[in-house]
C-alpha atoms as a PDB file:
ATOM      1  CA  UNK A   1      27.793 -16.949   0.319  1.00  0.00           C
ATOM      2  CA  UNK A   2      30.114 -17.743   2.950  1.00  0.00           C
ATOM      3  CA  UNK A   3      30.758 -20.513   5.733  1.00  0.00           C
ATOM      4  CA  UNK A   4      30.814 -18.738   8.597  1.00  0.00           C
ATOM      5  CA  UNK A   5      31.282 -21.745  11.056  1.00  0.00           C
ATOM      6  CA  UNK A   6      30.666 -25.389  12.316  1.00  0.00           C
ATOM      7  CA  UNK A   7      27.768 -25.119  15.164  1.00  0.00           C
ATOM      8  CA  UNK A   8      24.529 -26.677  16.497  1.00  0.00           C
ATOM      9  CA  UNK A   9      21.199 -25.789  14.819  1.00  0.00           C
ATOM     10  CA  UNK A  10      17.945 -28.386  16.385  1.00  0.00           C
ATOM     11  CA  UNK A  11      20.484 -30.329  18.257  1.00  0.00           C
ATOM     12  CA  UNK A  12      22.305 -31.125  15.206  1.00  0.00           C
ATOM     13  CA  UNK A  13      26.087 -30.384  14.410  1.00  0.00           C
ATOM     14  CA  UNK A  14      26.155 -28.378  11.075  1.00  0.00           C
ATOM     15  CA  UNK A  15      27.929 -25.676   8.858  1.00  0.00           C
ATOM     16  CA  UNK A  16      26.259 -22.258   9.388  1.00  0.00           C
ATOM     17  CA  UNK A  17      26.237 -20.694   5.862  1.00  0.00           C
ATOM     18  CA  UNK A  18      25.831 -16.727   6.060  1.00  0.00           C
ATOM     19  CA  UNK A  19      23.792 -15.220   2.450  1.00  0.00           C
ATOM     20  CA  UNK A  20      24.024 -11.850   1.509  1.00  0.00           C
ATOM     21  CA  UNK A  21      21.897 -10.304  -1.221  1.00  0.00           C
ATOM     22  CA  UNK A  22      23.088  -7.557  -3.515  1.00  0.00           C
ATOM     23  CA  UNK A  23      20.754  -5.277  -1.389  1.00  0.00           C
ATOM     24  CA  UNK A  24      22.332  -6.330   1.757  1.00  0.00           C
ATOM     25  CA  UNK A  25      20.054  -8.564   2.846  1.00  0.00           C
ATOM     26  CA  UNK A  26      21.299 -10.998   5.255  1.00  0.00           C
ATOM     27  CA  UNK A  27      19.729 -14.322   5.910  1.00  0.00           C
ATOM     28  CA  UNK A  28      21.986 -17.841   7.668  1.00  0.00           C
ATOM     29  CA  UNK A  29      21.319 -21.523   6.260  1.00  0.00           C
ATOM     30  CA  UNK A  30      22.460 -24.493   8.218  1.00  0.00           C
ATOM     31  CA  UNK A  31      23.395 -28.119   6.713  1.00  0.00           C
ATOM     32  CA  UNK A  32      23.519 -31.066   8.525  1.00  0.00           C
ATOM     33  CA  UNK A  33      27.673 -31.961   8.885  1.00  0.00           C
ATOM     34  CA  UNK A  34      27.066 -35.137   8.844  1.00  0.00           C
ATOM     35  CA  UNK A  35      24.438 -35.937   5.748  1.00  0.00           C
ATOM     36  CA  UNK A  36      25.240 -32.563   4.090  1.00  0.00           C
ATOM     37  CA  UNK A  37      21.046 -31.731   3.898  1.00  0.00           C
ATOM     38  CA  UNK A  38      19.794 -28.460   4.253  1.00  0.00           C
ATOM     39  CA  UNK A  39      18.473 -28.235   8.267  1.00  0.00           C
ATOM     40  CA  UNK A  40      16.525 -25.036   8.360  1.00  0.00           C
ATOM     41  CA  UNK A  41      17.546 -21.400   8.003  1.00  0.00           C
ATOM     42  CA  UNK A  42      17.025 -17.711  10.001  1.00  0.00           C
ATOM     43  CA  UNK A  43      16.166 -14.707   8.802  1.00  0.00           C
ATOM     44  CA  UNK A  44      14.277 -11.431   8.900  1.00  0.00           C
ATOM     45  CA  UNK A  45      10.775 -10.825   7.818  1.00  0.00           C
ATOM     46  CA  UNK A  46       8.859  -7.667   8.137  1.00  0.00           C
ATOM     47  CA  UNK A  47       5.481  -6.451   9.209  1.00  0.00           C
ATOM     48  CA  UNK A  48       5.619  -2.860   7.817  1.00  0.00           C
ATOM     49  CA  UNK A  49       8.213  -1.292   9.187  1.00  0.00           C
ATOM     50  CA  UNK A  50       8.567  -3.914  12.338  1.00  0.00           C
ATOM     51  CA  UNK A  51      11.225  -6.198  11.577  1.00  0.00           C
ATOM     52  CA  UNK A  52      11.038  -9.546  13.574  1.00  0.00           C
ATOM     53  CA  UNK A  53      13.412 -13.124  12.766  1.00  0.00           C
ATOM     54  CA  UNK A  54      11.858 -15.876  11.297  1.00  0.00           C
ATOM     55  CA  UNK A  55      12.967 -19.610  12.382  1.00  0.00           C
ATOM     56  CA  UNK A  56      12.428 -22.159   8.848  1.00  0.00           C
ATOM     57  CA  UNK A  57      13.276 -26.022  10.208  1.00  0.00           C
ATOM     58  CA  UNK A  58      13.580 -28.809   7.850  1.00  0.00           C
ATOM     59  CA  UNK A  59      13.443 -32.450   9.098  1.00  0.00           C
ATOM     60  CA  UNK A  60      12.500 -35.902   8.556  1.00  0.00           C
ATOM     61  CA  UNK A  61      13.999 -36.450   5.165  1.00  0.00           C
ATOM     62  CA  UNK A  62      12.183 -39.001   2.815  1.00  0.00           C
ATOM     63  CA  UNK A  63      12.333 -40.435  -0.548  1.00  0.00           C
ATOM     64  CA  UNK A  64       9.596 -39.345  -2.161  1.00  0.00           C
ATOM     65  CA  UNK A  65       8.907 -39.724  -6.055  1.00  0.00           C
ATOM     66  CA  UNK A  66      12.313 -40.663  -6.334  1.00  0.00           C
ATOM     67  CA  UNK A  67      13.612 -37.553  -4.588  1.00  0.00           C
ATOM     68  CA  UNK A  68      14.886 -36.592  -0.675  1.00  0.00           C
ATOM     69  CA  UNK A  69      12.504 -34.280   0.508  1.00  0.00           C
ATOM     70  CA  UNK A  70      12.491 -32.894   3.939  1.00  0.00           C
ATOM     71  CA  UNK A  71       8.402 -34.145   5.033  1.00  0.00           C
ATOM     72  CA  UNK A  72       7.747 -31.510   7.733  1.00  0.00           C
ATOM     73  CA  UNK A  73       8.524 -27.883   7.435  1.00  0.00           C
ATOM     74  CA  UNK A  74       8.457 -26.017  10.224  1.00  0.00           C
ATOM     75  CA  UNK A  75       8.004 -21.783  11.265  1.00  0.00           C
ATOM     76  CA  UNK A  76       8.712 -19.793  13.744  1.00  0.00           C
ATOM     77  CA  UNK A  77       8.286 -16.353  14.257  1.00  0.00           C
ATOM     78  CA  UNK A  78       9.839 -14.102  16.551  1.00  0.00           C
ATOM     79  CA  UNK A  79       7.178 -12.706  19.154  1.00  0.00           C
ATOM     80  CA  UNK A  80       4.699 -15.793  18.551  1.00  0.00           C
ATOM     81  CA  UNK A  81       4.163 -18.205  21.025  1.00  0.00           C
ATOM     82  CA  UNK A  82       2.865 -20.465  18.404  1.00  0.00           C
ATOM     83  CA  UNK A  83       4.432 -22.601  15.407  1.00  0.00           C
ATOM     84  CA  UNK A  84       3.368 -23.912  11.836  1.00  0.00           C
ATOM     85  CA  UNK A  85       4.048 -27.044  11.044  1.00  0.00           C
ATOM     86  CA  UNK A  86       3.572 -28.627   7.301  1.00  0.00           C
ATOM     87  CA  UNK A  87       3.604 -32.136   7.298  1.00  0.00           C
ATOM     88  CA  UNK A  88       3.909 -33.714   3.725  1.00  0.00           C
ATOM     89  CA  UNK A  89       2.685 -37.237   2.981  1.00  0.00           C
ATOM     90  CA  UNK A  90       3.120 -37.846  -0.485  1.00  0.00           C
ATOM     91  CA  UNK A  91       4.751 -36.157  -3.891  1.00  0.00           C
ATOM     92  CA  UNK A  92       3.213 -35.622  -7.552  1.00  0.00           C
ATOM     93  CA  UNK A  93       6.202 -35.401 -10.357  1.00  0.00           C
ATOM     94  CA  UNK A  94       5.315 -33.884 -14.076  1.00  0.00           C
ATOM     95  CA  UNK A  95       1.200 -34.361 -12.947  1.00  0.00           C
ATOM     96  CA  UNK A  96       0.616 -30.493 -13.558  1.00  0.00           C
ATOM     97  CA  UNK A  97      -1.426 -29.306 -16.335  1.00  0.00           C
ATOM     98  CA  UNK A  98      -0.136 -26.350 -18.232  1.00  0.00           C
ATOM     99  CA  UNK A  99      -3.516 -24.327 -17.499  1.00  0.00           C
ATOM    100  CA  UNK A 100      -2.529 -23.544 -14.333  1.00  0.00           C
ATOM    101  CA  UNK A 101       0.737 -21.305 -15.095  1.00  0.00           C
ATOM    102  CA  UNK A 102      -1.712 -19.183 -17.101  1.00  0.00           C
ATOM    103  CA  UNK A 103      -1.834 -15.765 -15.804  1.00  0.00           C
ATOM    104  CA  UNK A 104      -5.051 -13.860 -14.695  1.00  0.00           C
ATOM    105  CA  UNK A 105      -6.809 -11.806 -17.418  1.00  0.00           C
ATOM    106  CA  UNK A 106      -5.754  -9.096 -15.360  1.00  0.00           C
ATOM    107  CA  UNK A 107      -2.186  -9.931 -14.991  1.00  0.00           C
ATOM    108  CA  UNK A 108      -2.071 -10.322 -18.428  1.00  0.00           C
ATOM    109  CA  UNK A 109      -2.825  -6.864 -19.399  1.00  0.00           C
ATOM    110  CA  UNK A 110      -0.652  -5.545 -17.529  1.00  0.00           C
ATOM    111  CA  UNK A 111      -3.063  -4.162 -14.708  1.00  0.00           C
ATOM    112  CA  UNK A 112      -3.627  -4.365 -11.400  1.00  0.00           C
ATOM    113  CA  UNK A 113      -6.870  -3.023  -9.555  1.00  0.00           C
ATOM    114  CA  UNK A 114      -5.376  -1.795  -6.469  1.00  0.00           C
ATOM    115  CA  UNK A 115      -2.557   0.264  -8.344  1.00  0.00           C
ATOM    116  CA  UNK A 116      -5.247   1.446 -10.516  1.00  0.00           C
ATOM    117  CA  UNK A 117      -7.087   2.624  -7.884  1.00  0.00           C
ATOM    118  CA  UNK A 118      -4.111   4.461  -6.105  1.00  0.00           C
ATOM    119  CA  UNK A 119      -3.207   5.909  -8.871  1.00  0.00           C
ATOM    120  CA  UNK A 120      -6.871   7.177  -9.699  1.00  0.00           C
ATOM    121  CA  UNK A 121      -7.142   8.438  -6.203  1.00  0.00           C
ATOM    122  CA  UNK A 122      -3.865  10.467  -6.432  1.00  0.00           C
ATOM    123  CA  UNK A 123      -4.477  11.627  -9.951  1.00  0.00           C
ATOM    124  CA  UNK A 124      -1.043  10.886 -11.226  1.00  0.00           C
ATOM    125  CA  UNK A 125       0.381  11.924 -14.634  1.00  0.00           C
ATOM    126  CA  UNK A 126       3.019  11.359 -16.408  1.00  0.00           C
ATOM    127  CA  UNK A 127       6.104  13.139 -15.636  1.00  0.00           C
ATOM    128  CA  UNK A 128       5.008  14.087 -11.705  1.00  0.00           C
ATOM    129  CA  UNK A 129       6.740  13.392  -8.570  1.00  0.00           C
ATOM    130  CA  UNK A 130       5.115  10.979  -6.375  1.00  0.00           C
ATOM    131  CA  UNK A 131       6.337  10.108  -2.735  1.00  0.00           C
ATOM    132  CA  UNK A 132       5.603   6.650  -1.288  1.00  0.00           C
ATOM    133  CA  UNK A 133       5.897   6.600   2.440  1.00  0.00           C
ATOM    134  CA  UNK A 134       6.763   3.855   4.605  1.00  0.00           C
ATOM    135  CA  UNK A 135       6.548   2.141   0.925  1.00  0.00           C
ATOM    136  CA  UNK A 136       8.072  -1.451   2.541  1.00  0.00           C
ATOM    137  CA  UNK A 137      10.129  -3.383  -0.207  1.00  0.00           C
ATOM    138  CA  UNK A 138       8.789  -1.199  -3.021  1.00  0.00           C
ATOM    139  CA  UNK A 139       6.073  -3.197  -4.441  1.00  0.00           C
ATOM    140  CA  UNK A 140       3.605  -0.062  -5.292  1.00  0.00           C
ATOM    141  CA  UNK A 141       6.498   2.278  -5.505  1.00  0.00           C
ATOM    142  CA  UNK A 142       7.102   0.498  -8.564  1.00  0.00           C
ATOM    143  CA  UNK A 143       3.654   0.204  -9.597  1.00  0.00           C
ATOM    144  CA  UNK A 144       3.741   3.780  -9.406  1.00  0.00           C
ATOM    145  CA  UNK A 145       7.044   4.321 -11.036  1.00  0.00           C
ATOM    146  CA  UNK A 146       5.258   2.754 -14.077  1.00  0.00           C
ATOM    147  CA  UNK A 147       2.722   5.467 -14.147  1.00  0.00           C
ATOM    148  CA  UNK A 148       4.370   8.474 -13.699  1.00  0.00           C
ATOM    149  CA  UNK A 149       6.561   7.350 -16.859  1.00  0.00           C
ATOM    150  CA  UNK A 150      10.422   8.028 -17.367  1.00  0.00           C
ATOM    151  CA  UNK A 151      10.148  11.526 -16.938  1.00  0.00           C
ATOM    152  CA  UNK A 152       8.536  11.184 -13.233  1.00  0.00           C
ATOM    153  CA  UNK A 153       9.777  10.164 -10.402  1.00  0.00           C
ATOM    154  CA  UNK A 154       8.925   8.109  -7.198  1.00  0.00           C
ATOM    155  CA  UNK A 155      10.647   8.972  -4.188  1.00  0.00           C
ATOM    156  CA  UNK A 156      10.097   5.764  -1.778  1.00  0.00           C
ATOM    157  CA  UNK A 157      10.623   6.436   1.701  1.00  0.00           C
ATOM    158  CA  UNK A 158      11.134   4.001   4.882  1.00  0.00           C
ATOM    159  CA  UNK A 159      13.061   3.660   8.366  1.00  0.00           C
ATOM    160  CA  UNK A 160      15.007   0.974   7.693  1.00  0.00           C
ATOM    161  CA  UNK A 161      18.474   0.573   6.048  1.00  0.00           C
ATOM    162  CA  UNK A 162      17.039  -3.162   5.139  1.00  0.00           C
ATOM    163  CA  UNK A 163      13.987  -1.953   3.160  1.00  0.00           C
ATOM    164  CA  UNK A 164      15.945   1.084   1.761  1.00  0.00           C
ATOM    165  CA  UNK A 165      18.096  -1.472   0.383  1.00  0.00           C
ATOM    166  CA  UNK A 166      15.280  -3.900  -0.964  1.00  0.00           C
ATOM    167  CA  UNK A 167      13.364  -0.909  -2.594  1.00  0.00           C
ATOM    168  CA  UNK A 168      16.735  -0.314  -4.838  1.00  0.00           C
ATOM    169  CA  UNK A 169      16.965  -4.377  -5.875  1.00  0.00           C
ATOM    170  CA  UNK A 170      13.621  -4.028  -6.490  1.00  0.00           C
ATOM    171  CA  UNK A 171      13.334  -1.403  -8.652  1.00  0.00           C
ATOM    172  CA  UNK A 172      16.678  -2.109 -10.365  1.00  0.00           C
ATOM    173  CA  UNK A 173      14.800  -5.457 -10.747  1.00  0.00           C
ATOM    174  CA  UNK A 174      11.820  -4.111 -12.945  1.00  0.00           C
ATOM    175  CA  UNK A 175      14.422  -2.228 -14.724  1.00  0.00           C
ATOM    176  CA  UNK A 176      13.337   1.537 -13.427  1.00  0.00           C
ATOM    177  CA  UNK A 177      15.568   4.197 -12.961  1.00  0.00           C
ATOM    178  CA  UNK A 178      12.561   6.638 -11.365  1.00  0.00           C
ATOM    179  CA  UNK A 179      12.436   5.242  -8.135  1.00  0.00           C
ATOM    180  CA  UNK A 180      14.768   7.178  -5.406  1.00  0.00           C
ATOM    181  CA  UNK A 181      14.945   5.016  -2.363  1.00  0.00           C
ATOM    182  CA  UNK A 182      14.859   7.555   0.787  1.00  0.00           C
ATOM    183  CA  UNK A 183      16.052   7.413   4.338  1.00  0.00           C
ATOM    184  CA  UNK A 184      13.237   8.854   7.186  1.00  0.00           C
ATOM    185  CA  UNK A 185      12.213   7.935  10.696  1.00  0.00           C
ATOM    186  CA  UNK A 186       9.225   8.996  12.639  1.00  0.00           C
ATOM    187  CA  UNK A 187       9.970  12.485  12.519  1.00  0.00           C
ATOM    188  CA  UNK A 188      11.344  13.439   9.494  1.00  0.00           C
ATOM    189  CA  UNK A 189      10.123  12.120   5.718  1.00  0.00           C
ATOM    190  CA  UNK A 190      13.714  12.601   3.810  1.00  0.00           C
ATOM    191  CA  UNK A 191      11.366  14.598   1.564  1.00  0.00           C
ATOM    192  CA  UNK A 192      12.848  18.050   0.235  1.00  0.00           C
ATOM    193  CA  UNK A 193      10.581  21.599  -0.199  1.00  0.00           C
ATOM    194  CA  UNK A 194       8.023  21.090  -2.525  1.00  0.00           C
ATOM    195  CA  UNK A 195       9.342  18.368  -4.014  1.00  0.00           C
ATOM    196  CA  UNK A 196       5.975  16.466  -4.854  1.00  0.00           C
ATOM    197  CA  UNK A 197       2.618  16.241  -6.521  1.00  0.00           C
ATOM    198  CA  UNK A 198       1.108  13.596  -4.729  1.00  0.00           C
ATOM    199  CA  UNK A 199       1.948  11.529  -1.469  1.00  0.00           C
ATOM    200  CA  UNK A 200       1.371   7.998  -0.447  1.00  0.00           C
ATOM    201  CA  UNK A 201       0.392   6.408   2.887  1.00  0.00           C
ATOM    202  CA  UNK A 202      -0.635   2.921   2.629  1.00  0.00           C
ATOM    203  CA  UNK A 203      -1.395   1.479   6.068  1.00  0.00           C
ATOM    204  CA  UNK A 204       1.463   3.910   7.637  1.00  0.00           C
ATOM    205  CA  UNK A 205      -0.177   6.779   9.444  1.00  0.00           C
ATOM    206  CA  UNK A 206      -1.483   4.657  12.232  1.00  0.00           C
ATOM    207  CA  UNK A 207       2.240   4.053  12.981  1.00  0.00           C
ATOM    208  CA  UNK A 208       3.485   7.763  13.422  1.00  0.00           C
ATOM    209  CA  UNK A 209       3.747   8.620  16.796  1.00  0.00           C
ATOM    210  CA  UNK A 210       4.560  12.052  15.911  1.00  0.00           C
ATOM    211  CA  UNK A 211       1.178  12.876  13.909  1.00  0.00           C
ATOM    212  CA  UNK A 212       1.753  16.716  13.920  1.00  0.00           C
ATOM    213  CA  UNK A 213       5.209  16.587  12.886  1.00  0.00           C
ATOM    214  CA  UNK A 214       5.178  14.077  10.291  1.00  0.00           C
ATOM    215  CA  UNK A 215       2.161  16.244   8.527  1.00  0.00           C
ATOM    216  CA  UNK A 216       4.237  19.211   9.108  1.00  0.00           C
ATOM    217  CA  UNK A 217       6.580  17.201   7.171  1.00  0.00           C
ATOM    218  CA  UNK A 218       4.504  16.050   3.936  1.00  0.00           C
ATOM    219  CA  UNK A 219       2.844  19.590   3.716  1.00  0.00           C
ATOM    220  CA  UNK A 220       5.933  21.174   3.450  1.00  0.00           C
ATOM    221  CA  UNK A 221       7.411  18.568   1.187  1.00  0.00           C
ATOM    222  CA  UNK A 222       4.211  18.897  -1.046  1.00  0.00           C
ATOM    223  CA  UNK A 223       3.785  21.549  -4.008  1.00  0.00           C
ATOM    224  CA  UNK A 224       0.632  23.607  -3.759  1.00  0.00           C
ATOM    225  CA  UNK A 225      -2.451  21.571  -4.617  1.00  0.00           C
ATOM    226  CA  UNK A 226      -0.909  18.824  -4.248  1.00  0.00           C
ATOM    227  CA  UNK A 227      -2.593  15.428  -2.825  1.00  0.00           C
ATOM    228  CA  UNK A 228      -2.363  12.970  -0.375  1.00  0.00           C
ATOM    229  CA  UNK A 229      -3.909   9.595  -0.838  1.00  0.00           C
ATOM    230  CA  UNK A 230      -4.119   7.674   3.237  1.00  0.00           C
ATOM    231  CA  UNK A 231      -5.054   3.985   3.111  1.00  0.00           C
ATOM    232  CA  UNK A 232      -5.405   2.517   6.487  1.00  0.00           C
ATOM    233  CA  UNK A 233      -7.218  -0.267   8.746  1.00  0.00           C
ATOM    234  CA  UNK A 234     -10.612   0.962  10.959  1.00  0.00           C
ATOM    235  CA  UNK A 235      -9.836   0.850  14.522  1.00  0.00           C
ATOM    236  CA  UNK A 236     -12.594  -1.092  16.416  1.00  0.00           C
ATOM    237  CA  UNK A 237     -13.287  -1.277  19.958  1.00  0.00           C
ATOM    238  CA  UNK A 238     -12.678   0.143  23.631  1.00  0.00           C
ATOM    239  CA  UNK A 239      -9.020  -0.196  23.857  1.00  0.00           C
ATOM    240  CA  UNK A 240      -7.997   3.034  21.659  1.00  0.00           C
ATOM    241  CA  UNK A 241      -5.218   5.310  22.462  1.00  0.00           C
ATOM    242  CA  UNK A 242      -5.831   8.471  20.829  1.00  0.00           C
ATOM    243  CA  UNK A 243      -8.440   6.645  17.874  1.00  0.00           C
ATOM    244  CA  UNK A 244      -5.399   4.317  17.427  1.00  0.00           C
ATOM    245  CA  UNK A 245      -5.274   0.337  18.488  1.00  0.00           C
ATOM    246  CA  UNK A 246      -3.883  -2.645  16.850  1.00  0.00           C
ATOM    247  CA  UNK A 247      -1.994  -1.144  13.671  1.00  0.00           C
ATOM    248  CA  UNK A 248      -5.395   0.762  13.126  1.00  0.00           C
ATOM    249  CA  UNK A 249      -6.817   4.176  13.372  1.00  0.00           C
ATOM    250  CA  UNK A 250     -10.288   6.186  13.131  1.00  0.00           C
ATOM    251  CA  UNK A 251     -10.467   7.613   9.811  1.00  0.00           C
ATOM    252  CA  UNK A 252     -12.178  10.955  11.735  1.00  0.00           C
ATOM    253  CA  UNK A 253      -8.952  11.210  13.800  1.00  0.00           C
ATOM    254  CA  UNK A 254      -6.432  10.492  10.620  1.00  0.00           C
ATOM    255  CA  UNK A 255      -8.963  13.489   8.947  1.00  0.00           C
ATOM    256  CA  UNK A 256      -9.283  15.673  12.609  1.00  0.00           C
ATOM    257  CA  UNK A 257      -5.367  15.601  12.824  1.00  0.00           C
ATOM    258  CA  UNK A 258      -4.263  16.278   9.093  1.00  0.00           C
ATOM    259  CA  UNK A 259      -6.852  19.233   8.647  1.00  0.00           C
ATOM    260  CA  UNK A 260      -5.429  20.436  12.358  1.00  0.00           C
ATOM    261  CA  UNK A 261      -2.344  20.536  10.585  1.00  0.00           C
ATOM    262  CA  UNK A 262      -3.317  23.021   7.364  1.00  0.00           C
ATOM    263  CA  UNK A 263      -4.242  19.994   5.006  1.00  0.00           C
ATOM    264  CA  UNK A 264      -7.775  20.268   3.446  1.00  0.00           C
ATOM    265  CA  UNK A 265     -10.028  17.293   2.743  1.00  0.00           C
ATOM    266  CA  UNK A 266     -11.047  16.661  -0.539  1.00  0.00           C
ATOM    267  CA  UNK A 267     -12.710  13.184   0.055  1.00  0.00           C
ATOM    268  CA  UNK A 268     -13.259  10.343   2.036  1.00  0.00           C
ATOM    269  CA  UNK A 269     -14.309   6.199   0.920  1.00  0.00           C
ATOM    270  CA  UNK A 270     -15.551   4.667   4.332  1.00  0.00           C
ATOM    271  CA  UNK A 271     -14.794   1.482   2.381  1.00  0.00           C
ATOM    272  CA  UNK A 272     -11.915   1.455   0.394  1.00  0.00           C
ATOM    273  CA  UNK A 273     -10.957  -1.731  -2.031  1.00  0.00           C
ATOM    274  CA  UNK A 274     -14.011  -3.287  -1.078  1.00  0.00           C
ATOM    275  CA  UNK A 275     -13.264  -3.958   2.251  1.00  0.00           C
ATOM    276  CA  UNK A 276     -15.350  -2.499   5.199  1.00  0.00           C
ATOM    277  CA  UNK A 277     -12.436  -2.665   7.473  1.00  0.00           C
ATOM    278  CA  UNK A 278     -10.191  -0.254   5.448  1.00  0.00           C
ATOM    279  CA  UNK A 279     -10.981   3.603   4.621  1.00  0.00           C
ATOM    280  CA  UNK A 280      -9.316   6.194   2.363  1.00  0.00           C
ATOM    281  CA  UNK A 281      -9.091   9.935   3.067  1.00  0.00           C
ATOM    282  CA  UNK A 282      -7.762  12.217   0.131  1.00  0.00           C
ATOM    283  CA  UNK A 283      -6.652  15.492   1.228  1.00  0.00           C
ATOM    284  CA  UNK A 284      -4.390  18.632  -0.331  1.00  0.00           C
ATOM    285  CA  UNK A 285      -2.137  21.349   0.430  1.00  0.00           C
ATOM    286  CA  UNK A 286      -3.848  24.188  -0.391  1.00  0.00           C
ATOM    287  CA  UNK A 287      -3.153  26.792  -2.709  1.00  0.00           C
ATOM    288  CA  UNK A 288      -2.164  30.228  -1.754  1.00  0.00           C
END
């Protein structure tokens, strides 16, 4: 942490403190010169691979339950024309019971359906190399770190230094030493020859705007057999470019395109998860 300088933040004269994380994230908190309270802070949150600033305002400091609480919190997002305010009227102290930091049944096991169900789809083993792209902050490449065991590996692609960053602290986090974080951009994976058994994209291919390369790409980087595993959102509507619209996509045209490109289907779930507006396609490289 460091004070970078004295300035205004909401018409108010405070010290700008700059945060850095161990992964090199970078976020600025601002406290009021005067009072010394924490005004608000800016930062970066991300929408897949879109990064965009977030605006977080504290005001209207009150003693509540015998503490100073700021009673309206408000958000603002970069690109919104729109802002959330939370407005807090009174404070509980100590009036939680102990039932409610319970985990779910599910948590408790150590399971969780959706990984499950990746990891069913891709047919992972222990000891194979699976590549999660556009994987975010790493929250499934860890997931699937766990099932591939010790003696797999995850390589975890994305396009930002940021995220590359967060998927390390992350999986250095959960204590994992089979997660590879990866460098790539819209034409190139970071993946090497043959590198992997199965490949991940979870509400990514809609975003490549280089279909037939990037498939070039994961074929190549994929062993003989091998599987991909495409989660996305169904595009609806008149509006579509090319079957995509929205950060969604026509699961014939995600299909139409990777066959084009030498993959082979193997199946399809119209409904994935539950949900009819997602879809999963599992396809392969074939075998010679």
């Amino acid at each position: 942490m460091e004070t970078v300088e004295l300035t205004e933040f909401e018409d108010r004269q405070c010290y700008k403190l700059k945060l850095v994380w161990k992964s090199g994230r970078e976020a600025f908190e601002y406290f009021d010169a005067e009072t010394g309270l924490k005004l608000g802070s800016v930062g970066r949150n991300y929408n897949g691979n879109e990064a965009f600033e977030r605006i977080r305002v504290l005001a209207d400091y009150e003693e509540l339950g015998g503490v100073l609480i700021p009673t309206k919190r408000i958000w603002r997002y970069e690109g919104w024309p729109h802002e959330q305010v939370l407005t807090i009227t009174a404070l509980e102290l100590d009036n939680v019971p102990d039932t409610v930091f319970a985990l779910p049944a599910e948590l408790e096991s150590g399971s969780w359906p959706v990984a499950d169900a990746i990891a069913e789809a891709m047919e992972l083993k222990p000891g194979q190399v699976v590549a999660d792209i556009g994987s975010g902050i790493g929250v499934l490449s860890v997931e699937l770190a766990r099932r591939v065991g010790p003696t797999g590996q995850v390589l975890a692609t994305e396009i930002e230094t940021d995220l590359v960053r967060e998927i390390r602290a992350q999986a250095a986090f959960e204590g994992l030493q089979n997660v590879s974080p990866l460098l790539s951009d819209q034409s190139f994976t970071g993946l090497p020859p043959t590198c992997c058994d199965a490949i991940l994209l979870r509400f990514v291919y809609h975003e490549f705007t280089e279909p037939d390369v990037m498939n070039a790409e994961m074929l190549r980087a994929l062993k003989p057999g091998g599987l991909v595993l495409v989660i996305d959102a169904l595009a609806e509507g008149d509006s579509l470019v090319n079957g995509r619209g929205n950060h969604t996509i026509l699961p014939d045209v995600v299909v139409e395109e990777m066959v084009s490109s030498g993959f082979e289907l193997v199946k399809r779930e119209d409904k994935w998860d539950g949900e009819d507006s997602r879809f999963a396609a599992v396809l392969k490289r074939p075998r010679p």
